[in-house]
Protein backbone atom coordinates (compact mmCIF):
# COMPACT_ATOMS: atom_id res chain seq x y z
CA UNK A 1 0.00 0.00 0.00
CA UNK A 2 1.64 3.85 -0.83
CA UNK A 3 2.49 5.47 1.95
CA UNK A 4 0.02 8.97 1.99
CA UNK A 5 1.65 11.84 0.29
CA UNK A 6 0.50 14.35 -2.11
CA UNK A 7 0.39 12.03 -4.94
CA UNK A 8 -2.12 9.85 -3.21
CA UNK A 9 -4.48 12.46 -1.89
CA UNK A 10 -4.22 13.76 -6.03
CA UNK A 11 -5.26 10.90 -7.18
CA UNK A 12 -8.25 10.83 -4.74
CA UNK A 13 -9.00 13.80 -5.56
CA UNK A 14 -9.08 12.89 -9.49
CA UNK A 15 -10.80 9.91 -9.02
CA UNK A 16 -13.47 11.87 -7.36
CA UNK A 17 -13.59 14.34 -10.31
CA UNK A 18 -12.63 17.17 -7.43
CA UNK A 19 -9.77 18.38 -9.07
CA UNK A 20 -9.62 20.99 -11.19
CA UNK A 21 -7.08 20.07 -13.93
CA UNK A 22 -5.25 23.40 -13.08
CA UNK A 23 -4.22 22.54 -9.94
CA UNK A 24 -3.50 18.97 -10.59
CA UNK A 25 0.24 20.28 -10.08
CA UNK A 26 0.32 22.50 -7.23
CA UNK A 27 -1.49 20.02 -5.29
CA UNK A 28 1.29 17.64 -5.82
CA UNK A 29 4.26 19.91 -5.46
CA UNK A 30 3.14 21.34 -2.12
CA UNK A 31 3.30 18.74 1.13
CA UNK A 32 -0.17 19.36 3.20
CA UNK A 33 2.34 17.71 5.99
CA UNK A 34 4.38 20.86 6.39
CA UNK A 35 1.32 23.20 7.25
CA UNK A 36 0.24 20.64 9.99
CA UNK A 37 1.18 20.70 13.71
CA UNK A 38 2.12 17.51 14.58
CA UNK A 39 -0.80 17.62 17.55
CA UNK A 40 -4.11 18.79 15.49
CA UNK A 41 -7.70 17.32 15.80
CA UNK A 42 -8.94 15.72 12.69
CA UNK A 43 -12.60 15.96 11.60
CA UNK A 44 -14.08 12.37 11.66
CA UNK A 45 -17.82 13.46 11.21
CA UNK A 46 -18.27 14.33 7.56
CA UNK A 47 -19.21 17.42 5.75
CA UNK A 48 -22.06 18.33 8.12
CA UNK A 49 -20.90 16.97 11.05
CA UNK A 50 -17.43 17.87 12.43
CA UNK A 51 -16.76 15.40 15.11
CA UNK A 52 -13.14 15.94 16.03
CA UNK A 53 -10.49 13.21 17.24
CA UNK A 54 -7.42 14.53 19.02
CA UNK A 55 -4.23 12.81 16.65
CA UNK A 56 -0.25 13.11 18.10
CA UNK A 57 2.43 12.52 14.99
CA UNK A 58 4.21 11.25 17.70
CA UNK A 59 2.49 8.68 19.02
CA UNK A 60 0.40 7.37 15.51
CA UNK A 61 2.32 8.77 12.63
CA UNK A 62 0.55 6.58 10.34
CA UNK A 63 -2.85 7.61 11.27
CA UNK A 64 -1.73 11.24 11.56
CA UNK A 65 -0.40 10.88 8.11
CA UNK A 66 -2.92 9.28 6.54
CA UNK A 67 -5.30 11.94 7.92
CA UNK A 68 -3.57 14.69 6.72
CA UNK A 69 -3.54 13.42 2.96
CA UNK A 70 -6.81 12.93 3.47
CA UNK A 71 -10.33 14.87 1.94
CA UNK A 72 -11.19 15.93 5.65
CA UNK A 73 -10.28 19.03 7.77
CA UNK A 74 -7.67 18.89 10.19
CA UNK A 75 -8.61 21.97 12.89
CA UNK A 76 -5.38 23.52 14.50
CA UNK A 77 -7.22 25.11 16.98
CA UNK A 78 -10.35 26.07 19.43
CA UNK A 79 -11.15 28.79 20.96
CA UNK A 80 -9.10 30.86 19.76
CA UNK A 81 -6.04 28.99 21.65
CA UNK A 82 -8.06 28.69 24.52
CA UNK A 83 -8.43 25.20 24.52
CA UNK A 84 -5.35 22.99 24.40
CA UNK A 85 -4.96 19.98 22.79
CA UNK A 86 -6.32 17.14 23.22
CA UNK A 87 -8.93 18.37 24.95
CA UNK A 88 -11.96 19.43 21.72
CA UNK A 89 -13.08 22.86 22.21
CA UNK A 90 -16.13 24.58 21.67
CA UNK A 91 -15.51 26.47 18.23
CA UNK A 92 -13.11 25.48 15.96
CA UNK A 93 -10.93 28.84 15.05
CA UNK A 94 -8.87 27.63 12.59
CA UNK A 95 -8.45 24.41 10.22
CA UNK A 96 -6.69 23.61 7.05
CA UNK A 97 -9.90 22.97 4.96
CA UNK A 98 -11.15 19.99 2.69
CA UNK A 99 -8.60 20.11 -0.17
CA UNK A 100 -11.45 19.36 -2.20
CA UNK A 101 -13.36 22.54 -1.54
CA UNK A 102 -9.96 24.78 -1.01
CA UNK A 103 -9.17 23.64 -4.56
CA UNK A 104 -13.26 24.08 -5.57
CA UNK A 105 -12.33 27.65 -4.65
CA UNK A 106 -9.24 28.09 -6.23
CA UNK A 107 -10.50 27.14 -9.49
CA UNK A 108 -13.19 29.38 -9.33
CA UNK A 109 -10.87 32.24 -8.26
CA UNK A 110 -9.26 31.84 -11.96
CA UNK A 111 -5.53 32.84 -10.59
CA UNK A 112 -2.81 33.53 -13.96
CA UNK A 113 0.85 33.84 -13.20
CA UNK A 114 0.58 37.53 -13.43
CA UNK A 115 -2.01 38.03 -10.55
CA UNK A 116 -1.20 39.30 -7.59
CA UNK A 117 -3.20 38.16 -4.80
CA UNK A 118 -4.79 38.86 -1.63
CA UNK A 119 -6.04 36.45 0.86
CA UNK A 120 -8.40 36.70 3.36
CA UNK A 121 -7.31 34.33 6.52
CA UNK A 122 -3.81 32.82 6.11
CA UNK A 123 -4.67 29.80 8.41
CA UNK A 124 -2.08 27.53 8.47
CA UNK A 125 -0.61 28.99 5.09
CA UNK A 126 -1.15 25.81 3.09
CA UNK A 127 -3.22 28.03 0.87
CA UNK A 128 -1.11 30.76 0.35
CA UNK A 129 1.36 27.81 -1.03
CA UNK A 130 -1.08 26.42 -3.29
CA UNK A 131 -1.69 29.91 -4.67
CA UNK A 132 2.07 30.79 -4.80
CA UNK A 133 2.51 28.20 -7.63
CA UNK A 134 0.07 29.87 -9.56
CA UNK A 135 0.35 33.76 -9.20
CA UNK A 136 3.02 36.05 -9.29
CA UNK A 137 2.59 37.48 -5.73
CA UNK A 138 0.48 36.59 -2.87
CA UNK A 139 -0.69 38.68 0.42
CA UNK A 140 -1.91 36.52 3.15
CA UNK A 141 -3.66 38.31 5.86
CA UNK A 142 -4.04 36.96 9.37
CA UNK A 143 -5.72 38.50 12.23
CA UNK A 144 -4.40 35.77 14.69
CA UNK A 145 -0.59 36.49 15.70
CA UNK A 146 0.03 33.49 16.60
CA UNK A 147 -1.52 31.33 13.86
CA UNK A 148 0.25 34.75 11.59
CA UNK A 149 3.86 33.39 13.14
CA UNK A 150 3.29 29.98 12.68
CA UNK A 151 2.05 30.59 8.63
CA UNK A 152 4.76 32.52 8.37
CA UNK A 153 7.11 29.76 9.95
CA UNK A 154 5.69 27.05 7.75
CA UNK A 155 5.83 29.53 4.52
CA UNK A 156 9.21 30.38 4.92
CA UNK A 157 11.21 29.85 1.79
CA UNK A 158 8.55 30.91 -0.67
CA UNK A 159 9.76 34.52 -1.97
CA UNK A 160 6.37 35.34 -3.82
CA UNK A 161 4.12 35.07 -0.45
CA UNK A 162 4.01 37.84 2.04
CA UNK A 163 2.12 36.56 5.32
CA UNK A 164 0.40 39.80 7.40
CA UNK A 165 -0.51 40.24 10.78
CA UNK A 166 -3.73 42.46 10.71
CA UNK A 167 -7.72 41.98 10.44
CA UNK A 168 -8.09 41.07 6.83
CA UNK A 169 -11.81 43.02 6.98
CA UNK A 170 -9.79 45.90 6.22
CA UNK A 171 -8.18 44.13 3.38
CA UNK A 172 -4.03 45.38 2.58
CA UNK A 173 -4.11 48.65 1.16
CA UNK A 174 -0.22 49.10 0.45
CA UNK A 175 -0.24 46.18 -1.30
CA UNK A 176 -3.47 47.39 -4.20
CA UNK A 177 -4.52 46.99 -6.01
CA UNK A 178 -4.83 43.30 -6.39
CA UNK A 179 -6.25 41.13 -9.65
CA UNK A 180 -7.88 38.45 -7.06
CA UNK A 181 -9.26 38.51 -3.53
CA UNK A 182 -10.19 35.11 -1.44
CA UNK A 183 -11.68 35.01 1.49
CA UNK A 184 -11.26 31.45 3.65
CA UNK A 185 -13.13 32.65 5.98
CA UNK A 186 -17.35 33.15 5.63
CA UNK A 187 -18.61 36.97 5.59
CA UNK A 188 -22.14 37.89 6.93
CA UNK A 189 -24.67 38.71 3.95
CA UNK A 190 -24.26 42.51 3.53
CA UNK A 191 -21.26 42.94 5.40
CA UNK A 192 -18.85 41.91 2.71
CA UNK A 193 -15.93 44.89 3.86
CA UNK A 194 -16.08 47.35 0.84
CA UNK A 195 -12.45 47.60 1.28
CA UNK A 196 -12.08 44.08 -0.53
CA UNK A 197 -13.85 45.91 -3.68
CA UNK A 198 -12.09 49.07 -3.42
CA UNK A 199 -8.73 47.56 -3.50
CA UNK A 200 -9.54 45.20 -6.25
CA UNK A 201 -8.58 46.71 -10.02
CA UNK A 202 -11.66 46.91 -12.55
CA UNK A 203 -12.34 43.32 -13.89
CA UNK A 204 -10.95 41.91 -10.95
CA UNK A 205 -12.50 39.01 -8.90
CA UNK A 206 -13.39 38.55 -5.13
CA UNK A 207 -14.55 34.95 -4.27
CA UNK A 208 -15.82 34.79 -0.60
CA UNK A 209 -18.26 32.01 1.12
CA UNK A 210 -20.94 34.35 2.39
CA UNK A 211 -23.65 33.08 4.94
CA UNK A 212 -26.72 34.13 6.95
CA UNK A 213 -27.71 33.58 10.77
CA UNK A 214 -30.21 30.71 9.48
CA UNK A 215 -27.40 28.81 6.79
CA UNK A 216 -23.62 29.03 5.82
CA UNK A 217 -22.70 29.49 2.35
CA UNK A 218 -22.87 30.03 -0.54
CA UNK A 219 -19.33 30.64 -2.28
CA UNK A 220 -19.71 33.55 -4.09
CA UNK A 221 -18.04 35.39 -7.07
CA UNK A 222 -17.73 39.01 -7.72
CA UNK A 223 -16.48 40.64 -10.48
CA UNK A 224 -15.14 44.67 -9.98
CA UNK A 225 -16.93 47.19 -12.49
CA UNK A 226 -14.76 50.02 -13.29
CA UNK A 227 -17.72 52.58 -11.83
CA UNK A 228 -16.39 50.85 -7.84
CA UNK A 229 -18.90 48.30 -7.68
CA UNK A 230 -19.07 44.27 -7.40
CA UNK A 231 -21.78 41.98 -9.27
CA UNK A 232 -21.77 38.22 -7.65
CA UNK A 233 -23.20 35.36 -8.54
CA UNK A 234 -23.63 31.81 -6.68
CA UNK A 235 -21.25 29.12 -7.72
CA UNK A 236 -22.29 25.56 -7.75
CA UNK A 237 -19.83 24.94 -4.87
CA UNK A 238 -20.79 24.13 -1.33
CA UNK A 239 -18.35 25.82 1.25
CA UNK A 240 -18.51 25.89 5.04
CA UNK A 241 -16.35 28.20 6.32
CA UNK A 242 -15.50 29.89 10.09
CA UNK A 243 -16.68 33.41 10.39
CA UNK A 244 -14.44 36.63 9.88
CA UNK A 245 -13.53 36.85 13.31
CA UNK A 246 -15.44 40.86 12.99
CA UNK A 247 -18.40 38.93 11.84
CA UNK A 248 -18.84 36.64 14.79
CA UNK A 249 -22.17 36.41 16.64
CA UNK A 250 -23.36 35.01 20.08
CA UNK A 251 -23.53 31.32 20.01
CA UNK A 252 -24.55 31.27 23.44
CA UNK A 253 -28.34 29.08 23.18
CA UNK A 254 -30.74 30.21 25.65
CA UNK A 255 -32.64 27.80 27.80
CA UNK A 256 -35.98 27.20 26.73
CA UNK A 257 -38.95 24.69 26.99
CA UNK A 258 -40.27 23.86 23.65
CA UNK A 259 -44.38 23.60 25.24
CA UNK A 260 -43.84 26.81 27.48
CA UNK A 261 -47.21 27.50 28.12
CA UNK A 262 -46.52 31.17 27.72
CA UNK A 263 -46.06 30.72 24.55
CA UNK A 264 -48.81 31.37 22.09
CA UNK A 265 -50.22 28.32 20.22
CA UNK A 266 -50.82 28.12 16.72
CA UNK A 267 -51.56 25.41 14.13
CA UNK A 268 -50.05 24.96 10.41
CA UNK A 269 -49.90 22.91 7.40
CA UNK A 270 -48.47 25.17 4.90
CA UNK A 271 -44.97 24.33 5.46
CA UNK A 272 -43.47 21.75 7.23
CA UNK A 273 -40.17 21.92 9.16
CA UNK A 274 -37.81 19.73 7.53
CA UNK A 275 -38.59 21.02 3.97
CA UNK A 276 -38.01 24.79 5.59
CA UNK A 277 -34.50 23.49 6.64
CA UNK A 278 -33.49 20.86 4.34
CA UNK A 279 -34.15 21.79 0.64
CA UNK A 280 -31.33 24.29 0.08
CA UNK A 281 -32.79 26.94 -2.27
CA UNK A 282 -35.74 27.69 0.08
CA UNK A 283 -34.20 27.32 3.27
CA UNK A 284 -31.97 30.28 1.88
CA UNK A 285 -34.59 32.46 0.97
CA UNK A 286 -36.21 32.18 4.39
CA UNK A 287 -32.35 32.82 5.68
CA UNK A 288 -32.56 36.14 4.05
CA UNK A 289 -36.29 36.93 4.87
CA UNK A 290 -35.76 35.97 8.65
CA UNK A 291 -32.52 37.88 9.72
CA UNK A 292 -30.79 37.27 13.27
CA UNK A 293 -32.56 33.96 13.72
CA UNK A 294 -30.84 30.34 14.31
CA UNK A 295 -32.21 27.03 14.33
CA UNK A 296 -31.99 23.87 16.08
CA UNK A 297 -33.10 20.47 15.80
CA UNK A 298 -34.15 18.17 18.86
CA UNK A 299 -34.54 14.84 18.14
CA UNK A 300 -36.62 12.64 20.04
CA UNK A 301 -36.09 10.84 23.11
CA UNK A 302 -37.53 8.59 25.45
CA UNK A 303 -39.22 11.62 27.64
CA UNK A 304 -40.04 13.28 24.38
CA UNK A 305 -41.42 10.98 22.07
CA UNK A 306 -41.42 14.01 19.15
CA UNK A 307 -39.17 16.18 16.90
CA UNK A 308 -38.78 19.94 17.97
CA UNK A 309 -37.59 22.55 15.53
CA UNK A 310 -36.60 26.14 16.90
CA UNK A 311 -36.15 29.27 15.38
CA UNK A 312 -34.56 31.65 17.96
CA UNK A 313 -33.85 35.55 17.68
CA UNK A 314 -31.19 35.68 20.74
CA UNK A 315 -31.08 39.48 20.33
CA UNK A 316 -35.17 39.53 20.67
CA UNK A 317 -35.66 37.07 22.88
CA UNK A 318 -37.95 35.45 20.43
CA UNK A 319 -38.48 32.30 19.40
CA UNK A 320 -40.68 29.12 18.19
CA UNK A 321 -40.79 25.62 18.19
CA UNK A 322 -42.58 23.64 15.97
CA UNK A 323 -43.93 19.66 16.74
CA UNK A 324 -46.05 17.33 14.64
CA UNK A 325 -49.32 17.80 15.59
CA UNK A 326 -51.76 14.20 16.10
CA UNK A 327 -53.40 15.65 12.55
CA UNK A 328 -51.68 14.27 9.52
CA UNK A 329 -49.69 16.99 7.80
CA UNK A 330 -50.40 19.54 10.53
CA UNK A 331 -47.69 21.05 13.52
CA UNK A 332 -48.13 22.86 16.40
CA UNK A 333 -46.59 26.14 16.11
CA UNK A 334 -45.34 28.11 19.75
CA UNK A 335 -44.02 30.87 19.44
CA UNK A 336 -42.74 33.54 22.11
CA UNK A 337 -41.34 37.18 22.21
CA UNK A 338 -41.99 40.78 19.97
CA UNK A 339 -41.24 38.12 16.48
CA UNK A 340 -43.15 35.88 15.09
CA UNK A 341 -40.52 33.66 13.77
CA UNK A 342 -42.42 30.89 12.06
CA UNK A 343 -44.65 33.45 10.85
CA UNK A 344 -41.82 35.23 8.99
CA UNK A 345 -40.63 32.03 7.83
CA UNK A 346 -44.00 30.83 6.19
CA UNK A 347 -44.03 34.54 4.65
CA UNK A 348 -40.85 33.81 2.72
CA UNK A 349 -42.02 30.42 1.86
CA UNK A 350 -45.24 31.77 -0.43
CA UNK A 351 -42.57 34.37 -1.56
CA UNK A 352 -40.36 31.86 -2.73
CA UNK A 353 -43.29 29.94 -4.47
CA UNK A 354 -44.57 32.95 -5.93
CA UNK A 355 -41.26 33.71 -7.57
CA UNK A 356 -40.76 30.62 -9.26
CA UNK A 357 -38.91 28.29 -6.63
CA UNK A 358 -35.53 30.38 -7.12
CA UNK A 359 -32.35 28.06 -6.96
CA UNK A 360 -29.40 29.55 -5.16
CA UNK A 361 -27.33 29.93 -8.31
CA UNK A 362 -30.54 32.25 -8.87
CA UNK A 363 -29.16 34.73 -6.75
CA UNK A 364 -27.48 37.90 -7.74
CA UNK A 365 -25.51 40.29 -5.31
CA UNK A 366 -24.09 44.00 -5.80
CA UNK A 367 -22.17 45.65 -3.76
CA UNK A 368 -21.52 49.59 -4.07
CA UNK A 369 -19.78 52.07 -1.20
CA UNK A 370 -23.18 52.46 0.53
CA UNK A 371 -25.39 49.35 -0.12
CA UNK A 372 -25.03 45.86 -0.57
CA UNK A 373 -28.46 44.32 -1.91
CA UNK A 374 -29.35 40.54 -2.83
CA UNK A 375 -32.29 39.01 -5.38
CA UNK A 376 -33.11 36.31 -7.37
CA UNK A 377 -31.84 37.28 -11.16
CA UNK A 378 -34.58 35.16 -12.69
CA UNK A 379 -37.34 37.00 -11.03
CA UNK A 380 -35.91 40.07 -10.60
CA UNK A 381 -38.23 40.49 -6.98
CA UNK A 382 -36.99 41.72 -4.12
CA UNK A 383 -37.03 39.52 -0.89
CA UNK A 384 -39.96 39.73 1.12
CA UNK A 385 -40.20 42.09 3.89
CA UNK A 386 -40.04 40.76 7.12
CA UNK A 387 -42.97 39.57 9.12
């Protein structure tokens, strides 16, 4: 059996058809191995479920090996530092990604050898090498100075990459303006930092994964008009990405009982739970219809012999759960606080109907100095209003 290298994880790749042919090379040429601490956490779970297993070079070099040129994320730390390995923190705060979706990205980023290059989030700086085999100059921006040192650490050697310690929302203004922009880490819908634009020549392009309270993604691409603004459009990629650190929100989940019988009780067929959360192109819609609201899924248990679904406002205090009702095709709705969120949810769900069942490659973003607004190309109608 090969031993795991490069090569290997290339040829998974391939065989996967999650390799863009332009790549093929700098994949091989750069070892993942050299961006990895050898005491990380690698992601066991899957795409939507990061379960994380504590790994020591040292004491399983074979497994930690044959993690590393793996398709999975390897996290390098919690917490921001605060947690200390082996222990698995609470939020991850920095990973070397799914080669298959860094790469996803970098061939929709469409880097030439002359391109100079900013990105968003050095990381552990295996990025910045990929790129540095393609473009001409790369500026890596990391707000963490001690993830910053050890990029830098791990980069050293490679002339054409420059790693900064700063908050890459305010992008690198001595080094514009750039031909491409990347963003590894997610921005909140209408909070991509105009800086990013105004640093980015005319024709340029900014690929960033942007998300909402309710969803993460999608990867979007934006293309700089010469008048200063950005047109994006949805790429069929499916990112999940950590949050600029500027762009981080409470994940702090209040305690709640899902038949508090302050609540106000309501019935409803239109729309049922798992289709508001599960089919991608509406859940979206009801992302941007229902700002500031998470969700959560409780699955049943011997004391509870039902499914609850929440929608929470933290900020509000609001928030609804939603149970199959003893009708066929009917829940109970309960919902609490000045928002009603299931309301505003079933709102955006006639919307969405009304407007022809927009996909998410649908979507159409523009971004000028003082507004930043999002609709459906297709149907050219604006989201609904809220409530």
């Amino acid at each position: 059996m090969a031993t795991a290298s490069s090569a290997t994880l290339a040829d998974e790749l391939h065989r996967a058809r999650r390799l863009p042919a332009q790549w093929a090379s700098a994949l091989v040429a750069v070892p993942r191995e050299r961006f990895i601490p050898d005491r990380m956490w690698v992601d066991e779970g899957g795409y939507d479920d990061l379960e994380c297993v504590s790994l020591d070079r040292a004491v399983e070099p074979e497994r930690w090996r044959a993690a590393v040129y793996s398709d999975r994320v390897i996290v390098t730390q919690f917490d921001d530092g605060a947690t200390v390995w082996p222990q698995v923190g609470h939020r991850p705060t920095c990973s070397s990604s799914m080669p298959s979706a860094m790469l996803g990205m970098l061939g929709v980023l469409d880097v030439r050898e002359e391109h100079r290059v900013l990105e968003i989030g050095a990381g552990t700086g295996y990025n910045a090498a990929l790129l540095a085999q393609r473009a001409a100059q790369v500026t890596t921006v990391e707000v963490d100075p001690t993830l910053a040192e050890q990029a830098r650490a791990a980069l050293d050697g490679l002339s054409t990459v420059r790693v900064v310690t700063a908050d890459g929302a305010a992008g690198r203004q001595p080094g514009a303006p750039f031909d491409r922009v990347l963003a590894t880490a997610s921005v909140r819908l209408g909070q991509l930092p105009y800086e990013w634009v105004a640093q980015t020549r005319p024709g340029g392009v900014i690929v960033a994964p942007v998300r909402a309270d309710l969803t993460s993604g999608p990867l979007v691409r934006f293309t700089v008009g010469e008048d200063g603004t950005a047109t994006g459009r949805v790429m069929p990629i499916r990112v999940g990405f950590m949050e600029l650190r500027a762009h981080r929100t409470p994940s702090r989940w209040p305690r709640l009982r899902w038949d508090d019988p302050a609540a106000d009780l309501t019935h409803s067929g239109d729309l049922s739970p798992r289709t508001a959360l599960w089919v991608e192109a509406l859940r979206w819609a009801i992302a941007l219809a229902v700002p500031q609201c998470k969700y959560d899924v409780w699955k049943r248990t011997t004391d509870r012999t039902q499914e609850v679904t929440w929608l929470v406002d933290i900020c509000s205090g609001s928030w609804a759960s939603v149970t199959p009702d003893a009708a066929e095709g009917r829940y109970d709705v309960r919902q609490y606080g000045p928002r009603r969120l299931w309301n505003e949810a079933e709102a955006a769900h006639r919307w969405w109907r009304r407007s022809g069942e927009p996909t998410l490659e649908d979507w159409e973003f523009l971004i000028t100095p003082d507004r930043q607004t999002v609709r459906p190309a297709r149907s050219g109608k604006d989201p609904p209003d809220r409530g």
